[in-house]
PDB file of N, CA and C in Angstrom:
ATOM      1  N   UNK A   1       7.958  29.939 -13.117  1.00  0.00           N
ATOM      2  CA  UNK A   1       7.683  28.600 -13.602  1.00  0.00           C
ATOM      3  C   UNK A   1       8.943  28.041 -14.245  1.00  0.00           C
ATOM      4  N   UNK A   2       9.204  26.790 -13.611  1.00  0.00           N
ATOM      5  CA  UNK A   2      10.618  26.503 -14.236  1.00  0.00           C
ATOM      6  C   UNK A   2      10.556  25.792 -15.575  1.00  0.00           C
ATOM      7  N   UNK A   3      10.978  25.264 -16.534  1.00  0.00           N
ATOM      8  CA  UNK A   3      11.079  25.074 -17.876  1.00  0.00           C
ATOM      9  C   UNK A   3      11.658  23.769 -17.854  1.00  0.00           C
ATOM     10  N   UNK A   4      10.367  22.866 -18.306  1.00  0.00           N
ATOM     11  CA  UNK A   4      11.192  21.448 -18.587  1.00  0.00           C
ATOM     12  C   UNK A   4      11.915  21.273 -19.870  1.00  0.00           C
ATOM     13  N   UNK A   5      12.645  20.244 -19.460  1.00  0.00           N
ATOM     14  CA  UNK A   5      13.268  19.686 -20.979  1.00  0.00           C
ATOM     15  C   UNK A   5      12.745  17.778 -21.242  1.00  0.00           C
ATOM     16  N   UNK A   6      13.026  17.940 -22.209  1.00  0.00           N
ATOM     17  CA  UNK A   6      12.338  16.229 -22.810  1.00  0.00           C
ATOM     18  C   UNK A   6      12.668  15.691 -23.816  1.00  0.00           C
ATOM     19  N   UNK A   7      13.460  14.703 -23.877  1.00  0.00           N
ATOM     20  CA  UNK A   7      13.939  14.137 -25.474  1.00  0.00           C
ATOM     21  C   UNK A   7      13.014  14.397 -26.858  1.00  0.00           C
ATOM     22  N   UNK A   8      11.541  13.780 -26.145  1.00  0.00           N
ATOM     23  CA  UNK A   8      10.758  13.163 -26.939  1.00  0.00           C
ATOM     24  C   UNK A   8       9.103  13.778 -26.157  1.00  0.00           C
ATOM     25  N   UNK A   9       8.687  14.564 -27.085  1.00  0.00           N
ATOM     26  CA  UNK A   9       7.000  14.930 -26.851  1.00  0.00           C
ATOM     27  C   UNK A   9       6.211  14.346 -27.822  1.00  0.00           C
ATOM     28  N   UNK A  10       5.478  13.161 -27.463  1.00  0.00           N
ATOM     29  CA  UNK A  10       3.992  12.135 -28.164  1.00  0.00           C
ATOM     30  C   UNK A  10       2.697  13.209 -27.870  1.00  0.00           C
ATOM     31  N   UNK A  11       2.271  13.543 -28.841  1.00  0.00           N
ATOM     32  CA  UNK A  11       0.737  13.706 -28.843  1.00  0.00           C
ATOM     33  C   UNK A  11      -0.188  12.842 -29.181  1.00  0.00           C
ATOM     34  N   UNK A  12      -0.580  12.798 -28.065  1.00  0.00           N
ATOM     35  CA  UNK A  12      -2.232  11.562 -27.786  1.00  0.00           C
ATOM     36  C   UNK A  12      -0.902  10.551 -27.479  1.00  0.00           C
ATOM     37  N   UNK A  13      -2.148   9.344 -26.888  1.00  0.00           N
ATOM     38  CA  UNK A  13      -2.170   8.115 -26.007  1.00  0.00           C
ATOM     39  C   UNK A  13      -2.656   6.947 -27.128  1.00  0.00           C
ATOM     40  N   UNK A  14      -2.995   7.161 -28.207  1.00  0.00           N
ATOM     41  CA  UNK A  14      -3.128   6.548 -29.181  1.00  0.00           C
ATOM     42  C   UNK A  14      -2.481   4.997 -29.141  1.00  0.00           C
ATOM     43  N   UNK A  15      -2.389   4.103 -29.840  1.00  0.00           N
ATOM     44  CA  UNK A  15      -1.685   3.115 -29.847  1.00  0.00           C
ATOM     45  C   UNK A  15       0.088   3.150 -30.479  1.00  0.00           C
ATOM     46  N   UNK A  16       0.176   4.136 -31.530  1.00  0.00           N
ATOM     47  CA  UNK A  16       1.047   4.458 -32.175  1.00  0.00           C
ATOM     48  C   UNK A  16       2.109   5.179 -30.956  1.00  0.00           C
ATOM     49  N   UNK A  17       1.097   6.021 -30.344  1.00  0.00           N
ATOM     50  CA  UNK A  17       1.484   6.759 -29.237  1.00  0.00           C
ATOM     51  C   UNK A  17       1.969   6.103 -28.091  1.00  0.00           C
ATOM     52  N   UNK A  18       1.527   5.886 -27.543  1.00  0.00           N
ATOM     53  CA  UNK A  18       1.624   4.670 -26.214  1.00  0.00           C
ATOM     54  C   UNK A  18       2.660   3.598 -26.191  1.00  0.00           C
ATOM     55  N   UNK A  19       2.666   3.185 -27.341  1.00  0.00           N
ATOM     56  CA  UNK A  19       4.050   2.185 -27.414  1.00  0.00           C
ATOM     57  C   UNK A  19       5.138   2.820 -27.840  1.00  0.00           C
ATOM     58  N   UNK A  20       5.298   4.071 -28.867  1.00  0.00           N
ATOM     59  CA  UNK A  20       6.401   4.557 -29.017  1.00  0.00           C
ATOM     60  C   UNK A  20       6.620   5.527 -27.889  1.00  0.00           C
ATOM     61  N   UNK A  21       5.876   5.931 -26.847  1.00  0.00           N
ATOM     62  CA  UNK A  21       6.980   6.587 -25.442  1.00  0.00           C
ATOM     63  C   UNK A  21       6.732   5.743 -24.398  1.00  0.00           C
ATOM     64  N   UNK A  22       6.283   4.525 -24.698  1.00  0.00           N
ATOM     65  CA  UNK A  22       6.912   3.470 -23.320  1.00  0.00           C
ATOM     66  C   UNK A  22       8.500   3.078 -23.809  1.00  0.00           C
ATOM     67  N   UNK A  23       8.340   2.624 -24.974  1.00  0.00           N
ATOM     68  CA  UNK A  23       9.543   2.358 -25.458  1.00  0.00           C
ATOM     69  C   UNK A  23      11.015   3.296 -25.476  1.00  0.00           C
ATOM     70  N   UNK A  24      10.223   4.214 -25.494  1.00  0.00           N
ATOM     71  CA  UNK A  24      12.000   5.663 -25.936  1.00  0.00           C
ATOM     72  C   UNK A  24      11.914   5.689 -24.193  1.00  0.00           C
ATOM     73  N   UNK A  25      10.461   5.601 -23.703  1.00  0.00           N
ATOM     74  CA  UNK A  25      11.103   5.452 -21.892  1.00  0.00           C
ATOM     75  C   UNK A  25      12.084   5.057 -21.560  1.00  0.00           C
ATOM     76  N   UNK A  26      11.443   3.702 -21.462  1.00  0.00           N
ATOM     77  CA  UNK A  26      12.465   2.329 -21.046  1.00  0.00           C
ATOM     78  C   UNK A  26      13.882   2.082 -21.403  1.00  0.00           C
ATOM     79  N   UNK A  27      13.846   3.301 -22.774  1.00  0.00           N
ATOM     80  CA  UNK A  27      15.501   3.239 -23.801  1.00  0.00           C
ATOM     81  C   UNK A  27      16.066   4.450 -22.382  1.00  0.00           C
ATOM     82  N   UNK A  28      15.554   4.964 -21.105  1.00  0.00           N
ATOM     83  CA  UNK A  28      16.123   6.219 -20.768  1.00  0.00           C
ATOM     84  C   UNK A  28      15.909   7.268 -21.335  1.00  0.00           C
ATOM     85  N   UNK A  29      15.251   7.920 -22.604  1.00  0.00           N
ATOM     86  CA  UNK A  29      14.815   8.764 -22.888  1.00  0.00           C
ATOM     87  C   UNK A  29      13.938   9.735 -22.179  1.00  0.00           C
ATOM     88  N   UNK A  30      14.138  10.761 -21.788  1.00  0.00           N
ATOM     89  CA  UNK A  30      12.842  11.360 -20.891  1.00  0.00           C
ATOM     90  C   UNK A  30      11.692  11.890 -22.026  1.00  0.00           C
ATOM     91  N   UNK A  31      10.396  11.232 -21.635  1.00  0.00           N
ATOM     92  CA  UNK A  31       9.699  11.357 -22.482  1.00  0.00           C
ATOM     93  C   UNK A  31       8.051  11.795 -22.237  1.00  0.00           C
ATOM     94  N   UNK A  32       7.634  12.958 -22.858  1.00  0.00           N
ATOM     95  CA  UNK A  32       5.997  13.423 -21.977  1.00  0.00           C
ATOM     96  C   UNK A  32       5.055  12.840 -23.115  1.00  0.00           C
ATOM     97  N   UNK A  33       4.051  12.614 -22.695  1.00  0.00           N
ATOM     98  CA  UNK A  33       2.903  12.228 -23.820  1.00  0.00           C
ATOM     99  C   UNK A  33       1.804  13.098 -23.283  1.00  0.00           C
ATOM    100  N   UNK A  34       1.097  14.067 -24.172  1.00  0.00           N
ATOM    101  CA  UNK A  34      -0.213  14.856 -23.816  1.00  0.00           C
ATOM    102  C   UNK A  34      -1.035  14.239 -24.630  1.00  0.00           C
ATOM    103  N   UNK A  35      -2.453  13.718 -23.827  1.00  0.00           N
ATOM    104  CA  UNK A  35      -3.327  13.640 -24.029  1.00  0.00           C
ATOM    105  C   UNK A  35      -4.735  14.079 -23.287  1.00  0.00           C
ATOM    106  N   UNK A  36      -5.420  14.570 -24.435  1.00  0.00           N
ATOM    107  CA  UNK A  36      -6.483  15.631 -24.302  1.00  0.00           C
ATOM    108  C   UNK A  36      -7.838  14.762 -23.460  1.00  0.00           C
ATOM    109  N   UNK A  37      -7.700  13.476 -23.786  1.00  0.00           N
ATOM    110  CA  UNK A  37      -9.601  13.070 -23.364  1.00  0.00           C
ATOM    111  C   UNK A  37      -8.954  11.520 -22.849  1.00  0.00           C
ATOM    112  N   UNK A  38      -8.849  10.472 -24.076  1.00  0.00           N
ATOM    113  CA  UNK A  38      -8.926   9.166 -23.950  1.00  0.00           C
ATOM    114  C   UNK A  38      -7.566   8.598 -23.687  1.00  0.00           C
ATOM    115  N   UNK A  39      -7.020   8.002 -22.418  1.00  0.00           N
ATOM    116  CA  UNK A  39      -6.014   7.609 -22.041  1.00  0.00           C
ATOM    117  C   UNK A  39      -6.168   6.251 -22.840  1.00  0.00           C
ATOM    118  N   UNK A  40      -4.670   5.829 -23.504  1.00  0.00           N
ATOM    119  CA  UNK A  40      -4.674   4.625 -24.274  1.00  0.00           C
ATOM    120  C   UNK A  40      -5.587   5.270 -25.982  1.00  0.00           C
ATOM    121  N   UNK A  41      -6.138   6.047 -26.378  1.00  0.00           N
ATOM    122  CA  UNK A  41      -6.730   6.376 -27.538  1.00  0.00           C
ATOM    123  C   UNK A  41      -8.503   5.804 -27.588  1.00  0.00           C
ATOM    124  N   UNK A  42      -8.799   5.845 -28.496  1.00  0.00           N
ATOM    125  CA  UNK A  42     -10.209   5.317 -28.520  1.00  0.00           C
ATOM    126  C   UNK A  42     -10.284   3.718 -28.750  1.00  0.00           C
ATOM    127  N   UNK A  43      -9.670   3.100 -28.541  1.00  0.00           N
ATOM    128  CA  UNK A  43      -9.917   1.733 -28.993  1.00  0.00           C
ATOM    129  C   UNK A  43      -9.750   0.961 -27.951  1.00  0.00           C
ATOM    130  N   UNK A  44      -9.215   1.565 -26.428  1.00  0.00           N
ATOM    131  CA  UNK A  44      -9.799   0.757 -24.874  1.00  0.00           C
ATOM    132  C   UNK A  44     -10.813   1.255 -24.713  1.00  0.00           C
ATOM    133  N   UNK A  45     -11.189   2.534 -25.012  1.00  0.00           N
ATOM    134  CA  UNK A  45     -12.242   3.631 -24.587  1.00  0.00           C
ATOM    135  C   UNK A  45     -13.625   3.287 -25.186  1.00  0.00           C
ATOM    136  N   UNK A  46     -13.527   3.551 -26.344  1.00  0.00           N
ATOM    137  CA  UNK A  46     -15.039   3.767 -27.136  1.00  0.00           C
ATOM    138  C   UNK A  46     -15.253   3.095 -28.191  1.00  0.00           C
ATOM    139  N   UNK A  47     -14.149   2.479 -29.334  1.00  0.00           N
ATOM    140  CA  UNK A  47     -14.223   1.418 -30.214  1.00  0.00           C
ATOM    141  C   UNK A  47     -13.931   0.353 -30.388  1.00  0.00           C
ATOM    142  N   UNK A  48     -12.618  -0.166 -29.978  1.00  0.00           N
ATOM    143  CA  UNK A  48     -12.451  -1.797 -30.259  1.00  0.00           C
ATOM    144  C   UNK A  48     -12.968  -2.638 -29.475  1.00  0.00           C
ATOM    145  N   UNK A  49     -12.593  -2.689 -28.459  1.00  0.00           N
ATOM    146  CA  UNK A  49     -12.557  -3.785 -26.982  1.00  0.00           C
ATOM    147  C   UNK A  49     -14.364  -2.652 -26.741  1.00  0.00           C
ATOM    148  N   UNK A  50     -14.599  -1.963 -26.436  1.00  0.00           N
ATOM    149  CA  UNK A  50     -16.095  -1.256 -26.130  1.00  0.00           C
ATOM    150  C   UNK A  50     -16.950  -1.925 -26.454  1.00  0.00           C
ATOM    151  N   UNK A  51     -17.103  -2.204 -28.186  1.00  0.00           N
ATOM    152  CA  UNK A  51     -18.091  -2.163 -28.761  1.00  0.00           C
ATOM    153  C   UNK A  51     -18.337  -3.532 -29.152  1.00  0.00           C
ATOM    154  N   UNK A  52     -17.051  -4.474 -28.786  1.00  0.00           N
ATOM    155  CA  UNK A  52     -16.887  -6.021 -29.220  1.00  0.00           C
ATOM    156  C   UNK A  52     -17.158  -6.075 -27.600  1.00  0.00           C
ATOM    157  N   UNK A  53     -17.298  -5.773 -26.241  1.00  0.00           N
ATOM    158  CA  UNK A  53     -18.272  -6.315 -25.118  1.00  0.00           C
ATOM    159  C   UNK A  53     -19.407  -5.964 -25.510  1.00  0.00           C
ATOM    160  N   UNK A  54     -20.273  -5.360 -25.812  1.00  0.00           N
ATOM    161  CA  UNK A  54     -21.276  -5.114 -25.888  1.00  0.00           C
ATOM    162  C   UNK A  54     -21.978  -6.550 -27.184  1.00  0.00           C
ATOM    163  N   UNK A  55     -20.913  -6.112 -28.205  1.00  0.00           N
ATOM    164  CA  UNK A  55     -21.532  -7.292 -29.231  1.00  0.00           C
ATOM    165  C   UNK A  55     -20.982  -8.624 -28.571  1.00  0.00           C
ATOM    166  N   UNK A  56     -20.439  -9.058 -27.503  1.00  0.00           N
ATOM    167  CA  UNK A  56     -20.674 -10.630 -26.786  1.00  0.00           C
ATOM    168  C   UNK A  56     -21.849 -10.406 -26.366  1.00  0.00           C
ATOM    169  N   UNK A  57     -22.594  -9.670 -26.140  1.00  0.00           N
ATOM    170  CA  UNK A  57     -23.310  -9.799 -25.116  1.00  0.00           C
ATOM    171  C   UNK A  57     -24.362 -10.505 -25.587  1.00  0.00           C
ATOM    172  N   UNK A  58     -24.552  -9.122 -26.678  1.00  0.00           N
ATOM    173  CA  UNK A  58     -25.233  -9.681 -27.852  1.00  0.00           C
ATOM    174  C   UNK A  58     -25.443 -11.196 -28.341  1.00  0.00           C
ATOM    175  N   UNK A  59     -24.413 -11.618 -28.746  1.00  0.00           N
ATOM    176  CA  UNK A  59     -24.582 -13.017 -29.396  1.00  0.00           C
ATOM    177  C   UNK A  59     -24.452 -14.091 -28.202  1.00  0.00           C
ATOM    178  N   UNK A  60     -24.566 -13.465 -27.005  1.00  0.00           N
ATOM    179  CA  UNK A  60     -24.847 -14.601 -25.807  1.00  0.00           C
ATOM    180  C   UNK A  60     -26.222 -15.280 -25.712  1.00  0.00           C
ATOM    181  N   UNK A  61     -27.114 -13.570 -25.866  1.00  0.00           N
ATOM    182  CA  UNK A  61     -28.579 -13.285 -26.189  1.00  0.00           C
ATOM    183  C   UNK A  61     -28.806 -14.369 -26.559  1.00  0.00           C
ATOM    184  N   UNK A  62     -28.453 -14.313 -28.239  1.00  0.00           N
ATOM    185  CA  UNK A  62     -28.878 -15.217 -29.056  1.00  0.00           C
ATOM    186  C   UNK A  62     -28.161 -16.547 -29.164  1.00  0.00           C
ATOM    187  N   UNK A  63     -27.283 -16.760 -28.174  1.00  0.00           N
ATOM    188  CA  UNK A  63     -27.402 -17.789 -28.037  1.00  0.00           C
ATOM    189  C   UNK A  63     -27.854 -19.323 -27.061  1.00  0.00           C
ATOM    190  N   UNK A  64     -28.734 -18.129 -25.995  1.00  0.00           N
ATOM    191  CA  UNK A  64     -29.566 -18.538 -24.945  1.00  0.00           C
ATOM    192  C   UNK A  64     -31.220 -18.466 -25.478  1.00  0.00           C
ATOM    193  N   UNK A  65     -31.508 -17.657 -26.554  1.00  0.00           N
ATOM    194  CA  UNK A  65     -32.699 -17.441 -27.006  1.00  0.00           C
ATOM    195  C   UNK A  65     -32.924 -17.701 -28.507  1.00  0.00           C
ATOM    196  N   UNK A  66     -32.316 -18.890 -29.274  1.00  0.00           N
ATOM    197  CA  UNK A  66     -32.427 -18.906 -30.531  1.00  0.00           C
ATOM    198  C   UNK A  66     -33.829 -18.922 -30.977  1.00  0.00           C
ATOM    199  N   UNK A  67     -33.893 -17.881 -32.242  1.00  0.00           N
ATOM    200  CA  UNK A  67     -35.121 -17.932 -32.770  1.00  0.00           C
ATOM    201  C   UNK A  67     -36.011 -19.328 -33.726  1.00  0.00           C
ATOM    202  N   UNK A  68     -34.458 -19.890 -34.321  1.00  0.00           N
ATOM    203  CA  UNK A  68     -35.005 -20.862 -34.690  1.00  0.00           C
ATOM    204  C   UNK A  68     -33.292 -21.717 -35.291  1.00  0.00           C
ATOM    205  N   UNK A  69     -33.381 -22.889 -35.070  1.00  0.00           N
ATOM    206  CA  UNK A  69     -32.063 -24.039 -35.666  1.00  0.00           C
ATOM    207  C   UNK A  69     -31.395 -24.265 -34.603  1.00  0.00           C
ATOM    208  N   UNK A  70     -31.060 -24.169 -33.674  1.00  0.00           N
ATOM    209  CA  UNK A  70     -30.924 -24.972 -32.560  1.00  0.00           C
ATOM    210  C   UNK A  70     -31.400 -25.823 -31.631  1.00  0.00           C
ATOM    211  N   UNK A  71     -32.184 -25.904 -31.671  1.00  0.00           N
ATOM    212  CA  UNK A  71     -33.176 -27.112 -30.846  1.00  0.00           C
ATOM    213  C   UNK A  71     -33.380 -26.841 -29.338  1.00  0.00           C
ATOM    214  N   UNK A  72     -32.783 -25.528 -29.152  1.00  0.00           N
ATOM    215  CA  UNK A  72     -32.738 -24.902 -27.716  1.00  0.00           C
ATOM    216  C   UNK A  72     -34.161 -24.140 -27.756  1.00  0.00           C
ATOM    217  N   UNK A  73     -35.584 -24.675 -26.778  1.00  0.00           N
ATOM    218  CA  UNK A  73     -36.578 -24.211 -25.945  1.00  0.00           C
ATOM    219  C   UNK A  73     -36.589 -23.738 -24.707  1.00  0.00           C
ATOM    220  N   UNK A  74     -36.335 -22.117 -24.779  1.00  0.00           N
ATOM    221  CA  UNK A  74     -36.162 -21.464 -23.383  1.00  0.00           C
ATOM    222  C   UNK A  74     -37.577 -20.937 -22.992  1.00  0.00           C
ATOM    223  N   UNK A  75     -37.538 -20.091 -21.967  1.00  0.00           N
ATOM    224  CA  UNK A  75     -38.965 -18.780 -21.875  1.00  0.00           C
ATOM    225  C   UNK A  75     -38.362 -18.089 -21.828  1.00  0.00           C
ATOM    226  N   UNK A  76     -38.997 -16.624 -21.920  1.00  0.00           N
ATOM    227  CA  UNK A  76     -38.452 -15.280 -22.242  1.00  0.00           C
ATOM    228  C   UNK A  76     -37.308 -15.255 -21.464  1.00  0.00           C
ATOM    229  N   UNK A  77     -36.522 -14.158 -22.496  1.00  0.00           N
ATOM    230  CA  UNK A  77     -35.266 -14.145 -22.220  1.00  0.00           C
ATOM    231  C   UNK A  77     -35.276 -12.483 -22.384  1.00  0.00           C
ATOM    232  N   UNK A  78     -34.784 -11.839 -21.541  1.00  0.00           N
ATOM    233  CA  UNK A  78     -34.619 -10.462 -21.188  1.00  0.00           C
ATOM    234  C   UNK A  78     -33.093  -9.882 -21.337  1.00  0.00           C
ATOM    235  N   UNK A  79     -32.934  -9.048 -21.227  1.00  0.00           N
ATOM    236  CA  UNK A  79     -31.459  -7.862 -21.385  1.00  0.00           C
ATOM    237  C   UNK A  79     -31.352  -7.081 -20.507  1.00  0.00           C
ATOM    238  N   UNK A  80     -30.487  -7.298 -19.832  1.00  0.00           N
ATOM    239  CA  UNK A  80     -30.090  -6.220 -18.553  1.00  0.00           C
ATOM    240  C   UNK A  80     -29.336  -5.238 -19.398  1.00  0.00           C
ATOM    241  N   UNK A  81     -29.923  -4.428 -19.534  1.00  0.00           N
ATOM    242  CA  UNK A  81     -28.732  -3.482 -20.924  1.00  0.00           C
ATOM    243  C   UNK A  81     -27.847  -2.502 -19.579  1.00  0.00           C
ATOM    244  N   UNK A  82     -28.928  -1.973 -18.814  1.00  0.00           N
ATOM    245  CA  UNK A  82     -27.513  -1.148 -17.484  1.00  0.00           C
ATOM    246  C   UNK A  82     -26.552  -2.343 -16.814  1.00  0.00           C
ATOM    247  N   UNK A  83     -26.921  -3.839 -17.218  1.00  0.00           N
ATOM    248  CA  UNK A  83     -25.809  -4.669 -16.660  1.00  0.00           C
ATOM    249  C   UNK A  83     -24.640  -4.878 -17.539  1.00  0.00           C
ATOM    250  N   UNK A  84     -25.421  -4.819 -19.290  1.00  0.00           N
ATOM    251  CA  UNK A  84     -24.322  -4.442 -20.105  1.00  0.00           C
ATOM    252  C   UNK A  84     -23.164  -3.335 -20.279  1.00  0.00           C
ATOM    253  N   UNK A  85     -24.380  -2.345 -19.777  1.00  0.00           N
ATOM    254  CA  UNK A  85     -23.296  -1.042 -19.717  1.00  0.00           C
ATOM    255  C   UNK A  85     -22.490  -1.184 -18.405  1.00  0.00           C
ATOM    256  N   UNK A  86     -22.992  -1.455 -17.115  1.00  0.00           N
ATOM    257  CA  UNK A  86     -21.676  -1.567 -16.497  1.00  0.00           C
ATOM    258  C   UNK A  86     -20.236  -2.647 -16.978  1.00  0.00           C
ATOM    259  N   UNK A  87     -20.803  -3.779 -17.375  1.00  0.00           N
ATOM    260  CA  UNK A  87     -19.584  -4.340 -17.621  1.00  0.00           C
ATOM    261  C   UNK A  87     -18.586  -4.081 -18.545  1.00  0.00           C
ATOM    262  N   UNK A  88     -19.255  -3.123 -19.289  1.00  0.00           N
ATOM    263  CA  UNK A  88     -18.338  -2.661 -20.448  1.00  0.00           C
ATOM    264  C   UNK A  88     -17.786  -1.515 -19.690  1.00  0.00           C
ATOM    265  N   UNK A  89     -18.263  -0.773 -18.962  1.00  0.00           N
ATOM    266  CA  UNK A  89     -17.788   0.394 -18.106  1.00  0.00           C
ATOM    267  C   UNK A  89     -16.795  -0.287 -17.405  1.00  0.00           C
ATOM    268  N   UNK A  90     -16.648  -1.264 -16.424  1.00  0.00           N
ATOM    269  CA  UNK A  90     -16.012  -2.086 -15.753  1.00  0.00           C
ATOM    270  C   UNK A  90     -14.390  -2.316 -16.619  1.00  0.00           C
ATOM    271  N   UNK A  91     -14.896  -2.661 -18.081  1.00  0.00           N
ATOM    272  CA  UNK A  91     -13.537  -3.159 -18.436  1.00  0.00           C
ATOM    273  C   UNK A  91     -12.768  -2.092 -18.984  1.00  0.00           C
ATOM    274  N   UNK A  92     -13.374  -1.024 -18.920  1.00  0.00           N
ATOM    275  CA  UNK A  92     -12.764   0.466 -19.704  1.00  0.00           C
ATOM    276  C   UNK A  92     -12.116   0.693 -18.473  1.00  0.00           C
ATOM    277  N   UNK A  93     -12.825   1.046 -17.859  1.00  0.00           N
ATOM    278  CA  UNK A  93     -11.945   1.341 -16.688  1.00  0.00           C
ATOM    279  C   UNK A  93     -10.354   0.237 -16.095  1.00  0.00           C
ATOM    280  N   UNK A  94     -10.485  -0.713 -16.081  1.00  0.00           N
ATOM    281  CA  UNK A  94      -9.501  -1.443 -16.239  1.00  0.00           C
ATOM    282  C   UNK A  94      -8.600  -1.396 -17.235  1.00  0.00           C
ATOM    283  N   UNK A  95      -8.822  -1.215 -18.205  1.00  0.00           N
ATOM    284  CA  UNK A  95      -8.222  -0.964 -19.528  1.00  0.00           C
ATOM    285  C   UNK A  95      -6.929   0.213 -18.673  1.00  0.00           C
ATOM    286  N   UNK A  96      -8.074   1.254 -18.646  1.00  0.00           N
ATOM    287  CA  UNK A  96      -7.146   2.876 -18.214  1.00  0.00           C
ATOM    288  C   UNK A  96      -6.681   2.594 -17.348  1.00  0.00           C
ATOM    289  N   UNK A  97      -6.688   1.673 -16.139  1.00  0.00           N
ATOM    290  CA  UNK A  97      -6.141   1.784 -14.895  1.00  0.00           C
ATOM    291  C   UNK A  97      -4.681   0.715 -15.818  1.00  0.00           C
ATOM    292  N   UNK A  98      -4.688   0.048 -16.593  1.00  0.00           N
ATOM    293  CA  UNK A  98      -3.684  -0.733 -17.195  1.00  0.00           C
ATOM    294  C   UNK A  98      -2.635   0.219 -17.991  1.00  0.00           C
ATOM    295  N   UNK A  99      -3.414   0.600 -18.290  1.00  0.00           N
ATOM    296  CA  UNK A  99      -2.359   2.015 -18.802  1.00  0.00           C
ATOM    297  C   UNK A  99      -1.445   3.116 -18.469  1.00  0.00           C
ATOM    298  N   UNK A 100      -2.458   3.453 -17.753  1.00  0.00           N
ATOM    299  CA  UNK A 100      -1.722   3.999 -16.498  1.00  0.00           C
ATOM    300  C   UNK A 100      -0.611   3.626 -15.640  1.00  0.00           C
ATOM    301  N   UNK A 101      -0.785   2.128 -15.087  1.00  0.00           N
ATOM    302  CA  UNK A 101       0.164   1.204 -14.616  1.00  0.00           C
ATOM    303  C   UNK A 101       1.629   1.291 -15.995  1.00  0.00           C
ATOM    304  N   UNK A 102       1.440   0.860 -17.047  1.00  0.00           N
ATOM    305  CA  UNK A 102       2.413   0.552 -18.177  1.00  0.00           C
ATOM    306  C   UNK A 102       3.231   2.358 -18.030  1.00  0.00           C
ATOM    307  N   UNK A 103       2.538   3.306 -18.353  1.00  0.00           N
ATOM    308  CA  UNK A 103       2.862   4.610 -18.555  1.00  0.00           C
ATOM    309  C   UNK A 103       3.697   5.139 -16.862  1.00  0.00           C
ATOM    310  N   UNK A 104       3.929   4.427 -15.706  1.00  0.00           N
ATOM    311  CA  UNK A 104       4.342   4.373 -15.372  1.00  0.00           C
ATOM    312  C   UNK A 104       5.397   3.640 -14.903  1.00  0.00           C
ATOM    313  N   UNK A 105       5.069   2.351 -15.534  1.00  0.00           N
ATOM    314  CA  UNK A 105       6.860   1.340 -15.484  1.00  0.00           C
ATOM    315  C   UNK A 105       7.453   1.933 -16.282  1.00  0.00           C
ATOM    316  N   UNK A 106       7.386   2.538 -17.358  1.00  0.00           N
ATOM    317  CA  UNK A 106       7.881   2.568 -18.527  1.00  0.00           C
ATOM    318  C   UNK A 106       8.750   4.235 -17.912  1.00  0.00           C
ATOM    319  N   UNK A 107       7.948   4.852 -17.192  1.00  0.00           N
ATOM    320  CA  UNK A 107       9.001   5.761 -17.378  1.00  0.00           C
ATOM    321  C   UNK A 107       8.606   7.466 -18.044  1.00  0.00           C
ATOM    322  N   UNK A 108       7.445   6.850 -18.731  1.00  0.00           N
ATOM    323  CA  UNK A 108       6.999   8.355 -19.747  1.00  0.00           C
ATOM    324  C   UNK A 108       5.938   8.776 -18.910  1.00  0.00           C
ATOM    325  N   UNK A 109       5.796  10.459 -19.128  1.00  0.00           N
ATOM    326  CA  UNK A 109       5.031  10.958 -18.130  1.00  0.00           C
ATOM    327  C   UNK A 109       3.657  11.590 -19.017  1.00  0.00           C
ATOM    328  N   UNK A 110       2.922  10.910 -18.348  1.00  0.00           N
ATOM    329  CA  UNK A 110       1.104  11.417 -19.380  1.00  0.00           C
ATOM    330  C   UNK A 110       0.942  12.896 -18.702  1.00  0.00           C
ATOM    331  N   UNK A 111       0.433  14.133 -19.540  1.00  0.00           N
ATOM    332  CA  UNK A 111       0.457  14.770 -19.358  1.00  0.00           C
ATOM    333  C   UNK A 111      -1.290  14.864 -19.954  1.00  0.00           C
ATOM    334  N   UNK A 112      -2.094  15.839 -19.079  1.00  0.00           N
ATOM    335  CA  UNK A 112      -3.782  16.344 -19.611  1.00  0.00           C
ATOM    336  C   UNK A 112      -3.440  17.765 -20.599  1.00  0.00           C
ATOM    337  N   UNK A 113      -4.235  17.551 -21.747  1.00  0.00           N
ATOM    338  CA  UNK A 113      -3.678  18.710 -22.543  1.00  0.00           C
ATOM    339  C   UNK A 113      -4.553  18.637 -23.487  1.00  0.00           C
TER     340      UNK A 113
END
């Protein structure tokens, strides 16, 4: 097994992460980033952008079905919640496929670890 070398080793894909080895990339630095689960960290994945689609969805709800102070009279109004979950699935996945794209202009190599 031959033995790499690397200016610069990032642990996790984090945000902190992700921009400081696109950057030492792009400087020519050869640079690996290991990450264990969530490409980009948890905040394309499972908390920021995740959980703020889900809460549009939410206040779309209510704002096609007000309970009361808008003067808007609908009939029942329903929740596709597996239509919610795909679209939030939809944009995660885009998210990572964006990342992926960047982690390769840039130069730094994602490593599973």
């Amino acid at each position: 097994m031959a033995i790499e070398h690397y200016h610069n080793l990032v642990i996790g894909s984090g945000e902190g992460g992700k921009i400081l080895a696109w950057n030492l990339a792009k400087k020519g630095e050869t640079t690996v980033v290991v990450e264990r689960s969530m490409i980009g960290g948890s905040c394309p994945n499972v908390a920021c952008l995740p959980s703020k689609n889900v809460i549009y969805s939410a206040k779309a709800v209510a704002l096609a079905d007000p309970k009361t102070g808008l003067g808007v009279m609908t009939g029942s109004t329903r929740v596709d919640m597996a239509g919610v979950v795909r679209r939030k699935r939809q944009m995660v996945e885009g998210l990572i496929e964006m990342h992926l794209g960047n982690f390769k202009a840039s130069g730094a190599e994602l490593v599973d670890g």
